[in-house]
Each structure stands twice: as structure tokens, then as C-alpha cells.
Protein backbone atom coordinates (compact mmCIF):
# COMPACT_ATOMS: atom_id res chain seq x y z
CA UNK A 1 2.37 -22.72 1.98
CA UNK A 2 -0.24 -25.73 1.75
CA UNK A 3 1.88 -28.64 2.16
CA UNK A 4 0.67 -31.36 -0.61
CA UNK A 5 -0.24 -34.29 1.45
CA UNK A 6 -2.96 -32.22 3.57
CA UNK A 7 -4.23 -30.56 0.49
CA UNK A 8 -4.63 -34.40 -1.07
CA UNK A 9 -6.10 -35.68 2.11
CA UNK A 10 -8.74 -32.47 2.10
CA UNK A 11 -9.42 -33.17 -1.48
CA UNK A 12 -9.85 -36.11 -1.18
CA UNK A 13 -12.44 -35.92 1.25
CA UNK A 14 -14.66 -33.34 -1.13
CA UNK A 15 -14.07 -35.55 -4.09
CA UNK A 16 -16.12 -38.22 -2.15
CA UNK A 17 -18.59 -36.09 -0.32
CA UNK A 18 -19.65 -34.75 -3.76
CA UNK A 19 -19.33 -37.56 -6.13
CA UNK A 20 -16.09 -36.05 -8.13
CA UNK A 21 -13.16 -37.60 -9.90
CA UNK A 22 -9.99 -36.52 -8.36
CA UNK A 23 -8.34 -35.97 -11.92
CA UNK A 24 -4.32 -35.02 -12.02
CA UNK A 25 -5.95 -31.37 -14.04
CA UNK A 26 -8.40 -30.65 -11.57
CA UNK A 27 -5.70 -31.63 -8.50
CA UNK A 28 -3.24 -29.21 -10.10
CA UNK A 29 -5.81 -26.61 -10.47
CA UNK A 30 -7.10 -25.98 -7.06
CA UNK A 31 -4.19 -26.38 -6.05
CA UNK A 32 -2.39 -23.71 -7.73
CA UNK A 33 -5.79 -21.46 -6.42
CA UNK A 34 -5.31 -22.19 -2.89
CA UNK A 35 -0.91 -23.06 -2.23
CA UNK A 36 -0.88 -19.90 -0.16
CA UNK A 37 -2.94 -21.42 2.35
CA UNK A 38 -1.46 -22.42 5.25
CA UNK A 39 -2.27 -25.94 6.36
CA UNK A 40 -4.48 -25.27 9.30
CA UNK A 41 -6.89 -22.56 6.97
CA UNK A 42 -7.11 -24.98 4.25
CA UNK A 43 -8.08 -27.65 6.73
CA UNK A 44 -10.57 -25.25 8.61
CA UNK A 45 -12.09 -24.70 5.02
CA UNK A 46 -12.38 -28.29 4.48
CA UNK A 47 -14.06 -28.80 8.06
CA UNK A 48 -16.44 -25.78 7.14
CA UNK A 49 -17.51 -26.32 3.75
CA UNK A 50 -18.39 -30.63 4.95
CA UNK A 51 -20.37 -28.91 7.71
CA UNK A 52 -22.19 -26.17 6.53
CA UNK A 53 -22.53 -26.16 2.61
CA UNK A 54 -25.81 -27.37 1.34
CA UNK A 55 -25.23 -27.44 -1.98
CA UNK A 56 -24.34 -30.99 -3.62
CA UNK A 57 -21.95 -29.62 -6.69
CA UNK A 58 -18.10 -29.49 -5.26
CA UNK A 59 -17.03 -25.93 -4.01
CA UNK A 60 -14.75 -24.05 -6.70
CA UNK A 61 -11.42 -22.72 -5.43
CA UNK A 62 -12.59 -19.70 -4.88
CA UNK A 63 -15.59 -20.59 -2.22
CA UNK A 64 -12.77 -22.76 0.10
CA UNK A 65 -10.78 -19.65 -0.10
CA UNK A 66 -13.34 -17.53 1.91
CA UNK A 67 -14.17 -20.75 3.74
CA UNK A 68 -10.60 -20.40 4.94
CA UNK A 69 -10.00 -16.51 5.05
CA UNK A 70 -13.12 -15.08 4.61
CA UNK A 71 -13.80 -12.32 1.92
CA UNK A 72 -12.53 -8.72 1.24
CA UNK A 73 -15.82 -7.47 2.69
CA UNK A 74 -15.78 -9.32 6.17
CA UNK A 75 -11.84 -8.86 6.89
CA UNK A 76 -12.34 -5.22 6.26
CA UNK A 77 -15.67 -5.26 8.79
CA UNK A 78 -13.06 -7.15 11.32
CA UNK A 79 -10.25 -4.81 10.83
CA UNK A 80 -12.53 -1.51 11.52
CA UNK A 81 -14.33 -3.44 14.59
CA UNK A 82 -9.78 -3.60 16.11
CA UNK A 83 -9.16 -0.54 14.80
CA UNK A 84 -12.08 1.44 16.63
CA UNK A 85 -11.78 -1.14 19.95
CA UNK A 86 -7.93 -0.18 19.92
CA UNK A 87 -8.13 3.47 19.41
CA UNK A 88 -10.59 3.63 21.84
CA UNK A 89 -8.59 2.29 24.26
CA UNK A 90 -5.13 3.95 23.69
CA UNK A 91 -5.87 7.59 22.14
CA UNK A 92 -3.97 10.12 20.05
CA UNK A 93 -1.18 10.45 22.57
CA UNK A 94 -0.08 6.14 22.55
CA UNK A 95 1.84 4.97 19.47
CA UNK A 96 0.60 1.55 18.63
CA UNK A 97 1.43 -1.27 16.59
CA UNK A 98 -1.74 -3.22 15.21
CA UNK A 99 -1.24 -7.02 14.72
CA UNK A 100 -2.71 -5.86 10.78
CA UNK A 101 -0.50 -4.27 9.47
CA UNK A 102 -2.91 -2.72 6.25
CA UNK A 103 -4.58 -1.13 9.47
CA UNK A 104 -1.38 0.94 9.73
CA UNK A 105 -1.78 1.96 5.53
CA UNK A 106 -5.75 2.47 6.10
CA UNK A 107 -4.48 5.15 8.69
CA UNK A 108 -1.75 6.89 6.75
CA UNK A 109 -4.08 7.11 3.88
CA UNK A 110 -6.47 8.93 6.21
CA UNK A 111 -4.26 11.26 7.20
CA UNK A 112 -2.17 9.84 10.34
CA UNK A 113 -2.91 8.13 13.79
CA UNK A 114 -3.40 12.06 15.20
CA UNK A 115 -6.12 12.82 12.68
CA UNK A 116 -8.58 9.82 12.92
CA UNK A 117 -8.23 10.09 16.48
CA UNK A 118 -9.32 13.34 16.40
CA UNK A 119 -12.51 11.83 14.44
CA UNK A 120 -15.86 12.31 16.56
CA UNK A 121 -17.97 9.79 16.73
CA UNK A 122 -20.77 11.18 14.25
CA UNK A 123 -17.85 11.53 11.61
CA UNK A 124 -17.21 7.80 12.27
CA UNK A 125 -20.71 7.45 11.05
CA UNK A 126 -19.80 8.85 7.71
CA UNK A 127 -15.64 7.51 8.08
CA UNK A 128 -16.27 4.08 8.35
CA UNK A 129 -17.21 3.00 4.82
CA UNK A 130 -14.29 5.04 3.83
CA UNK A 131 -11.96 2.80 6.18
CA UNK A 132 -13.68 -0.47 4.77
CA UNK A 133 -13.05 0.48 1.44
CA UNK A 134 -9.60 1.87 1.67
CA UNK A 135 -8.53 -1.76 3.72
CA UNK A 136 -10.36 -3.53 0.80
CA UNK A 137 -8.36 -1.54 -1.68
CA UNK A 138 -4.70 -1.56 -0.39
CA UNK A 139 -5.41 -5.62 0.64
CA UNK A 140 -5.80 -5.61 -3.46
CA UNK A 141 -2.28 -4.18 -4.08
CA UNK A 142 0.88 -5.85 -2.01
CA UNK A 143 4.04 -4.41 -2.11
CA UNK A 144 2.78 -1.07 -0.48
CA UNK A 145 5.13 0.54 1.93
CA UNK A 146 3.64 0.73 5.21
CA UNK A 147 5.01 2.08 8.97
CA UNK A 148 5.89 -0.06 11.48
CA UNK A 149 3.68 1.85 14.25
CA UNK A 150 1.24 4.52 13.79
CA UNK A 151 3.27 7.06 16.59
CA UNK A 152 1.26 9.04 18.70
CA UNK A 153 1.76 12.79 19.94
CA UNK A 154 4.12 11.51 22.96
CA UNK A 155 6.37 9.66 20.67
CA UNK A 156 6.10 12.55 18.22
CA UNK A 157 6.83 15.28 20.87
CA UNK A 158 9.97 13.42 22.20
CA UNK A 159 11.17 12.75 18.42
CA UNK A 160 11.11 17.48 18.58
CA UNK A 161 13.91 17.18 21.03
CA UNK A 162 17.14 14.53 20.95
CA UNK A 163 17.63 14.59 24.61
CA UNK A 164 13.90 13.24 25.06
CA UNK A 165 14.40 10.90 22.59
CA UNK A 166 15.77 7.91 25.21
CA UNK A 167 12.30 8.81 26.77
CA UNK A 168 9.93 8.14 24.17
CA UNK A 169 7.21 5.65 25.40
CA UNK A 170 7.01 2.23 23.48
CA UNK A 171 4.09 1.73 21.75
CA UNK A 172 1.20 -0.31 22.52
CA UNK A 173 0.27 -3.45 20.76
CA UNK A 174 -3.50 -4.42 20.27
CA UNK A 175 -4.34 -7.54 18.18
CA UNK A 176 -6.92 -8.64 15.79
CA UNK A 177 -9.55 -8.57 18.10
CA UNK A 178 -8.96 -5.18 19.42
CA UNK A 179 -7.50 -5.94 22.55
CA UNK A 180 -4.18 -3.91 23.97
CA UNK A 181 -2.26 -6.18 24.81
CA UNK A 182 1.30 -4.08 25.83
CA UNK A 183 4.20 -2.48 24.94
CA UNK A 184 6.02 -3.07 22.06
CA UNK A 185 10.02 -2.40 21.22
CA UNK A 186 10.03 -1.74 17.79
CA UNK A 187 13.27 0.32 15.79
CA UNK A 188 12.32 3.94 15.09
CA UNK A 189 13.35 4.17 11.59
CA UNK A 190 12.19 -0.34 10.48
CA UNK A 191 10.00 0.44 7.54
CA UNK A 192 7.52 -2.93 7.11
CA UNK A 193 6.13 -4.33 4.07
CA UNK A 194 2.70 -5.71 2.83
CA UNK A 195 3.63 -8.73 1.50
């Protein structure tokens, strides 16, 4: 959450760039549009809207926002560009854990780690808009019940038989950029949350 001295100090530095009276109303305002920030996105938003905006009006809410997180659009883009880098890089036969976790609900709402493994690449062609819009449309609605990993067929084929089960492999982790970075110990039956 944005603590309230850092969002003063940022506004404080728009109000004067752009001419504006810091009123109590239109304090309390953008601040009850951007509270969820954390301190170091609102003050990258600041930084980025004093060094590239053009226009001389003062940014609404909304416009720091995607200063600070981007938009729907470009998070999707970034979450496809992991997903593929990752997938490419473990297969169907790795359970992983992506650092996104709406990854994980993009994938269960296309049918399973397995199946969009088993996606050529000319599918991809076709798949991809329907990944970007499915991570656009489950970002929209928190409170979704997601899994914890995505398991793979070696997890999956150890789960068929209890005495394999203390040899299931740990799945891999790969972050936001795509990169695997390791194994993971995760419980087998933790369900996660979107928040």
C-alpha cells in the first residue's frame, strides 16, 4: 500500500511541474485511485511521467497507473513472451511454477500444462491472441481459484502410483522474464489465490 508521505512528496512534485493546486479533494482522489501502489511503482510513475510526458495538463489517476504497472494489453504481451520462453525450456514432462500466477489460470483455461505443450508452433500463431485475451480477462476478475504449479506428465505419472509418489520431481520455477530459474518445493494439495 502507497504509504502517504511518498504519495504527498510525488504529488507534490506534479502539482508544480504542471501548474496545479494541491487541493485536500483532489489529494484524496488520486489517492484513493492509486493506494494499491506500492511505494517504489508509484515513485517509478512519478519519475516516468516528469521524464517522458509531453503534455502540459497534469496526468489523471489513471495514466500514473500504467506509468507504474503498465496496461492490461502490455502485461498480457509480457506474460505470453515467460510463458512461451519457459515452456520452451522445460516441456510437457517438468511441472513448473511461474512467478505469475494468472499464467497458471491462462493454462487451466486452455486445457492444462500437457495440452498447450502439445501446441505446435503454427497453432501458437493462431493461440496466442487467445492467451492474451484470456490473461486480460481473468486479471479483470480476482478471487479466481488458481493451482499452485501447472504439473507435468512426470509429476502426474508418479501421482498413478503411491510408492512413486516420494519420487516425484519438484517443479521448476521460471520468473517474469522467462528464465528457469530451479526447483521449487511446493505442497501437493496448497491451492493459491488471485488476489
Amino acid at each position: 500500500m502507497l504509504n502517504e508521505i511518498k504519495f504527498s512528496e510525488g504529488m507534490s512534485l506534479l502539482c508544480e511541474t504542471y501548474q496545479r493546486e494541491p487541493s485536500k479533494l483532489l489529494m484524496q482522489a488520486y489517492y484513493m485511485a492509486l493506494k494499491d501502489l506500492s511505494d517504489s511503482e508509484f515513485e517509478t510513475a512519478i519519475g516516468k511521467v516528469l521524464q517522458d510526458r509531453k503534455f502540459n495538463k497534469m496526468p489523471m489517476p489513471g495514466e500514473i497507473r500504467e506509468y507504474a504497472i503498465g496496461n492490461a494489453e502490455d502485461k498480457a504481451i509480457l506474460a505470453y513472451d515467460a510463458f512461451t520462453k519457459g515452456k520452451a525450456q522445460t516441456g510437457a514432462y517438468e511441472s513448473v511454477v511461474f512467478e505469475d500466477k494468472l499464467i497458471h489460470a491462462v493454462v487451466q483455461s486452455m486445457g492444462g500444462w500437457y495440452e498447450v505443450c502439445m501446441i505446435t508452433e503454427d497453432e501458437w500463431k493462431f493461440k496466442r491472441r487467445e492467451f492474451i485475451d484470456l490473461y486480460r480477462a481473468i486479471s479483470r476478475s480476482p478471487g479466481r481459484e488458481i493451482p499452485e504449479r501447472l504439473i507435468g506428465l512426470g509429476e502426474a505419472g508418479c501421482s498413478q502410483n503411491p510408492d512413486w509418489m516420494r519420487h516425484t520431481p519438484l517443479p521448476r520455477m521460471i520468473n517474469h522474464h522467462g528464465e528457469v530459474l530451479g526447483h521449487q518445493q511446493i505442497a501437493h494439495d496448497k491451492q493459491g489465490m488471485i488476489e
